[in-house]
N, C-alpha and C. Protein backbone atom coordinates (compact mmCIF):
# COMPACT_ATOMS: atom_id res chain seq x y z
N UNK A 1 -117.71 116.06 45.80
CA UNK A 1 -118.21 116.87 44.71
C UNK A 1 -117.80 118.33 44.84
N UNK A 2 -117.97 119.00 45.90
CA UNK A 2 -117.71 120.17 46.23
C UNK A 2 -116.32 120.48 46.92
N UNK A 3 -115.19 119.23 46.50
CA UNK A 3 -113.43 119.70 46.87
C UNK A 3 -113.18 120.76 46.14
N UNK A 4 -111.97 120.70 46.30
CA UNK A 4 -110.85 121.57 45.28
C UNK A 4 -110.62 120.75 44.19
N UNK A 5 -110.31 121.28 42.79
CA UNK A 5 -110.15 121.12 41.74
C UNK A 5 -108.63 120.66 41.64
N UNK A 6 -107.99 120.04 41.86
CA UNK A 6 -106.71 119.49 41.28
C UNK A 6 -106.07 120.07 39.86
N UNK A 7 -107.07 119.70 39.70
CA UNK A 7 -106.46 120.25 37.60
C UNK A 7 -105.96 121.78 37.70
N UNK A 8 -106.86 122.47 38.16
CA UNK A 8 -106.89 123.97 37.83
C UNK A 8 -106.19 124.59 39.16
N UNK A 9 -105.68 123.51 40.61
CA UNK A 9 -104.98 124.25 41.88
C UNK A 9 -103.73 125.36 41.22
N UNK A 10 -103.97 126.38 41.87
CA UNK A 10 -102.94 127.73 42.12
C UNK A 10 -102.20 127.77 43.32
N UNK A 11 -101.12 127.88 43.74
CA UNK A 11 -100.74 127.82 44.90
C UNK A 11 -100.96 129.83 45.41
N UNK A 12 -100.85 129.86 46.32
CA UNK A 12 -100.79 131.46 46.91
C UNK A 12 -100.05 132.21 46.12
N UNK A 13 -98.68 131.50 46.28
CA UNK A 13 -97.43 132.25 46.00
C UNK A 13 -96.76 131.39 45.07
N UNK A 14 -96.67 132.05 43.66
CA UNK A 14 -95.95 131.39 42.54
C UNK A 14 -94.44 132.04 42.64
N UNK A 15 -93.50 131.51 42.50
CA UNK A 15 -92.16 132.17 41.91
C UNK A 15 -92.71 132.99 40.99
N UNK A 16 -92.99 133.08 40.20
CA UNK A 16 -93.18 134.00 38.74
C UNK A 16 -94.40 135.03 39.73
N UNK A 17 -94.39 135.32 40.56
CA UNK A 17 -96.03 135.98 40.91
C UNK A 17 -95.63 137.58 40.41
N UNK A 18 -93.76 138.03 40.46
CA UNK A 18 -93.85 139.11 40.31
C UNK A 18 -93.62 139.71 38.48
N UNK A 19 -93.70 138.70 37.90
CA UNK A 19 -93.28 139.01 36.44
C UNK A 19 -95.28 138.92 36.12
N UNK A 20 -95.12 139.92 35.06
CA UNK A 20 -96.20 139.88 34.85
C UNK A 20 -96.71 138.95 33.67
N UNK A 21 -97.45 138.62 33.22
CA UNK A 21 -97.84 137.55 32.49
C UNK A 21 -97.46 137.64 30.79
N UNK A 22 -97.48 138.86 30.60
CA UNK A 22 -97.30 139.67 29.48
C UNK A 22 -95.63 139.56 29.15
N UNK A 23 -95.09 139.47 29.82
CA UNK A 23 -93.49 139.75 29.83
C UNK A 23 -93.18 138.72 29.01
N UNK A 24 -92.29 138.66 28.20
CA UNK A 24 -91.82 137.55 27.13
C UNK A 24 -89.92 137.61 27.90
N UNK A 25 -89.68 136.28 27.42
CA UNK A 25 -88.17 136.06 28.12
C UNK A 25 -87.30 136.85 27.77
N UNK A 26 -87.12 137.69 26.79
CA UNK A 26 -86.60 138.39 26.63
C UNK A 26 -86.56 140.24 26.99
N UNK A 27 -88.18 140.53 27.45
CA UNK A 27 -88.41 141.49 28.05
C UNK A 27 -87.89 141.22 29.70
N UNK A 28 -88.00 139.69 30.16
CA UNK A 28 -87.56 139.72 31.13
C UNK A 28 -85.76 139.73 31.53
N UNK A 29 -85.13 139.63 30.58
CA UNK A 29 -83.72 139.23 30.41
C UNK A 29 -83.52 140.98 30.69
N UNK A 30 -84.26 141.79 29.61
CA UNK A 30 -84.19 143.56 29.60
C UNK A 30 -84.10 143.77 31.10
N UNK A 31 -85.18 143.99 31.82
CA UNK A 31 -85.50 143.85 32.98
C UNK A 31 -84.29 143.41 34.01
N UNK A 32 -83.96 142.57 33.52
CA UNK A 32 -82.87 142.05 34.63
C UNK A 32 -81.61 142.51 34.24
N UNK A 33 -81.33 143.06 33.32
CA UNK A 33 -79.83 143.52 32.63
C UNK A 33 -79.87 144.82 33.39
N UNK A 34 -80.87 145.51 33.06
CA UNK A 34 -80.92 146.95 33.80
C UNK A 34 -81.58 147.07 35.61
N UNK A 35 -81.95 146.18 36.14
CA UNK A 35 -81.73 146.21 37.07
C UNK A 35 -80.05 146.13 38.05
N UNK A 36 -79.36 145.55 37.28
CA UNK A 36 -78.28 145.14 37.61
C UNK A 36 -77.19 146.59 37.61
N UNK A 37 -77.58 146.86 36.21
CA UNK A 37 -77.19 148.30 36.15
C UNK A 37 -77.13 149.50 37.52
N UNK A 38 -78.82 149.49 37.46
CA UNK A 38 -79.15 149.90 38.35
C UNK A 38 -78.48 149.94 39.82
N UNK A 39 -78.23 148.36 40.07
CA UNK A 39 -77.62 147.96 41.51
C UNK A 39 -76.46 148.35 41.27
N UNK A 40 -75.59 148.55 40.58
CA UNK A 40 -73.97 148.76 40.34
C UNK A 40 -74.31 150.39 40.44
N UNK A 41 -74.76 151.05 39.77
CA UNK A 41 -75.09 152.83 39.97
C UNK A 41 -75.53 152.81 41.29
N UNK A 42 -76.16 152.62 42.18
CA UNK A 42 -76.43 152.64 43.23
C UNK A 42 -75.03 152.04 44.30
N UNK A 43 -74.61 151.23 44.76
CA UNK A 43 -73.16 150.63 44.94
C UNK A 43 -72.63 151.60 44.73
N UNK A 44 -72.33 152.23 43.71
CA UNK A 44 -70.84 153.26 43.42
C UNK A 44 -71.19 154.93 44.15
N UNK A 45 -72.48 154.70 44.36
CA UNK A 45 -73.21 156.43 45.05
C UNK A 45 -72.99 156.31 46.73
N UNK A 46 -73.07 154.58 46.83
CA UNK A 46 -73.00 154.72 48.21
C UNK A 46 -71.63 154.63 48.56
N UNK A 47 -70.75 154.00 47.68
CA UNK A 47 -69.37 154.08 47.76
C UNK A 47 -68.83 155.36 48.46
N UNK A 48 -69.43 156.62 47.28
CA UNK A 48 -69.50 158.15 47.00
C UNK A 48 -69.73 158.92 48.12
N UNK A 49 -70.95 158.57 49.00
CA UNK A 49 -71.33 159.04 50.38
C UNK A 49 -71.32 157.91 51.31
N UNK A 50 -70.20 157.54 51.46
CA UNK A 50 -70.29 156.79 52.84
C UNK A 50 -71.13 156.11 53.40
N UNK A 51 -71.82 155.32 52.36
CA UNK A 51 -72.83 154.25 52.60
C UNK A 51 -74.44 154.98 52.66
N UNK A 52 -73.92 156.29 52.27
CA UNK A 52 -76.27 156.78 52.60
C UNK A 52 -76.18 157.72 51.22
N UNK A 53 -77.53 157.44 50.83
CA UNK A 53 -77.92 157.94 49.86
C UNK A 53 -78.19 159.36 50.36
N UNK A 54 -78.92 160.54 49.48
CA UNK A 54 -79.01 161.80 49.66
C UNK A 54 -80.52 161.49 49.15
N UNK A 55 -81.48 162.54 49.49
CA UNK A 55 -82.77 162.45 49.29
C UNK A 55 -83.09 162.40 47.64
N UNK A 56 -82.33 162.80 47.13
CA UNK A 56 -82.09 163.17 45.37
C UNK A 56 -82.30 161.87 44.87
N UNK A 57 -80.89 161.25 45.78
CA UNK A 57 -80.14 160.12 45.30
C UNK A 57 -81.92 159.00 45.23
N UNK A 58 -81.94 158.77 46.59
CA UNK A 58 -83.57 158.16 46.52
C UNK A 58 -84.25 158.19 45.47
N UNK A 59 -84.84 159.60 45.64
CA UNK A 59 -86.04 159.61 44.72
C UNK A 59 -85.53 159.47 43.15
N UNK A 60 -84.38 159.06 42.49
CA UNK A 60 -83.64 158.87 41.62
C UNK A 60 -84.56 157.71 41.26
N UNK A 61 -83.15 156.37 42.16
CA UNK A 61 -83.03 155.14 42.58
C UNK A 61 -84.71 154.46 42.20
N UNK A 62 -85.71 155.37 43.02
CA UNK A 62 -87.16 154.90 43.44
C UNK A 62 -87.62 154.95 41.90
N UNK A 63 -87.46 155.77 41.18
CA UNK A 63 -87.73 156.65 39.94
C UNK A 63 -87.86 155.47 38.92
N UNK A 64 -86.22 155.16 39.07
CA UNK A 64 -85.56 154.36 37.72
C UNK A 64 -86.04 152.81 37.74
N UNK A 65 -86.35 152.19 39.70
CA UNK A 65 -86.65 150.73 39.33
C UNK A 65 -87.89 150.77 39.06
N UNK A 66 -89.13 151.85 39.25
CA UNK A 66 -90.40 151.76 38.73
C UNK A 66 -90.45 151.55 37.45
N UNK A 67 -89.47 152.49 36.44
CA UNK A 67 -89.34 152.18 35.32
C UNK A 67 -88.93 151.27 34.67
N UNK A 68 -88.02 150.37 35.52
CA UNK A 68 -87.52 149.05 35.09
C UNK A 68 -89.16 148.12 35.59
N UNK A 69 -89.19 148.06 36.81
CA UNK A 69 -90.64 146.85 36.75
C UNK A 69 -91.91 147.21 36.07
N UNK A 70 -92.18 148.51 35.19
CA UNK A 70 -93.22 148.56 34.80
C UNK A 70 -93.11 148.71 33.12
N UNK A 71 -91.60 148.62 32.76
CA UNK A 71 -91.51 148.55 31.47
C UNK A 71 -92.13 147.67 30.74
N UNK A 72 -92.48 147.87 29.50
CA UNK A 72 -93.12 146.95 28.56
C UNK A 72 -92.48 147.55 27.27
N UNK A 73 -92.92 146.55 26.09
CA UNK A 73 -92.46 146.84 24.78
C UNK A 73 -93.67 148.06 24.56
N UNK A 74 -94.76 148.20 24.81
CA UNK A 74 -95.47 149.36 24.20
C UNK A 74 -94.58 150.71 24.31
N UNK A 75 -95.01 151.51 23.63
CA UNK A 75 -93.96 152.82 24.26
C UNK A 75 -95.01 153.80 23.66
N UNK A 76 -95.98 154.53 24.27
CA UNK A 76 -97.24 155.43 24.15
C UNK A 76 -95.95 156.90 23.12
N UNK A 77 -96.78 157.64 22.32
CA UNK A 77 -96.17 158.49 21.18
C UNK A 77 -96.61 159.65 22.41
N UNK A 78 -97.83 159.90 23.06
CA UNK A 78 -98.34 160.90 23.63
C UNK A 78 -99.07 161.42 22.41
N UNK A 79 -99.35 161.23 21.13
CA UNK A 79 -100.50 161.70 20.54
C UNK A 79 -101.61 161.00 20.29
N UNK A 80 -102.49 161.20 20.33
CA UNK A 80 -104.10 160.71 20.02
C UNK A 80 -104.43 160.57 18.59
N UNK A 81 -104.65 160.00 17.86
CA UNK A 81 -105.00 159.86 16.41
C UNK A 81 -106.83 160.28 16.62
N UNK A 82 -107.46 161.15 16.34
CA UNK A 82 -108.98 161.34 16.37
C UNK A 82 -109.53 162.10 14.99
N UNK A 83 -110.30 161.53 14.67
CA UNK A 83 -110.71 160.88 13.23
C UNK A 83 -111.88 161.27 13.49
C-alpha cells in the first residue's frame, strides 16, 4: 500500500532535466543554433590567443551563454502600464 507509485515514477535525472518545461521545439532549435555560434566565436578567440581567453574574453563568453540558456520568447518592454 505504501510502495512507490509506478504510474507517476520520475527518475533523478531526466535527459530533458536541463531544458526547461516551457521551451517549445523550436525555442529549443534557437537555443541550439546560437549556442553553436557561440562555440565557433569562442574557437576562433582561442585560435586568436593561443588557446586562453583574456578576462574580457570570459566575462563575454559567461555573459552571452546565460543569455542563450535563459532566453525565452517573452521579451519585457521595461515599461510598466499603471492605471
Amino acid at each position: 500500500m505504501n510502495g512507490p507509485n509506478y504510474s507517476t515514477y520520475e527518475p533523478l535525472f531526466r535527459s530533458d532535466a536541463m531544458v526547461p518545461p516551457s521551451d517549445t521545439p523550436t525555442m529549443r532549435r534557437q537555443k541550439l543554433k546560437r549556442a553553436q555560434e557561440l562555440r565557433a566565436e569562442v574557437d576562433s578567440m582561442l585560435r586568436e590567443n593561443g588557446g586562453k581567453l583574456t578576462a574580457e574574453q570570459q566575462s563575454y563568453v559567461r555573459r552571452r551563454a546565460n543569455e542563450i540558456l535563459n532566453y525565452t520568447s517573452y521579451r519585457p518592454t521595461g515599461r510598466l502600464s499603471v492605471q
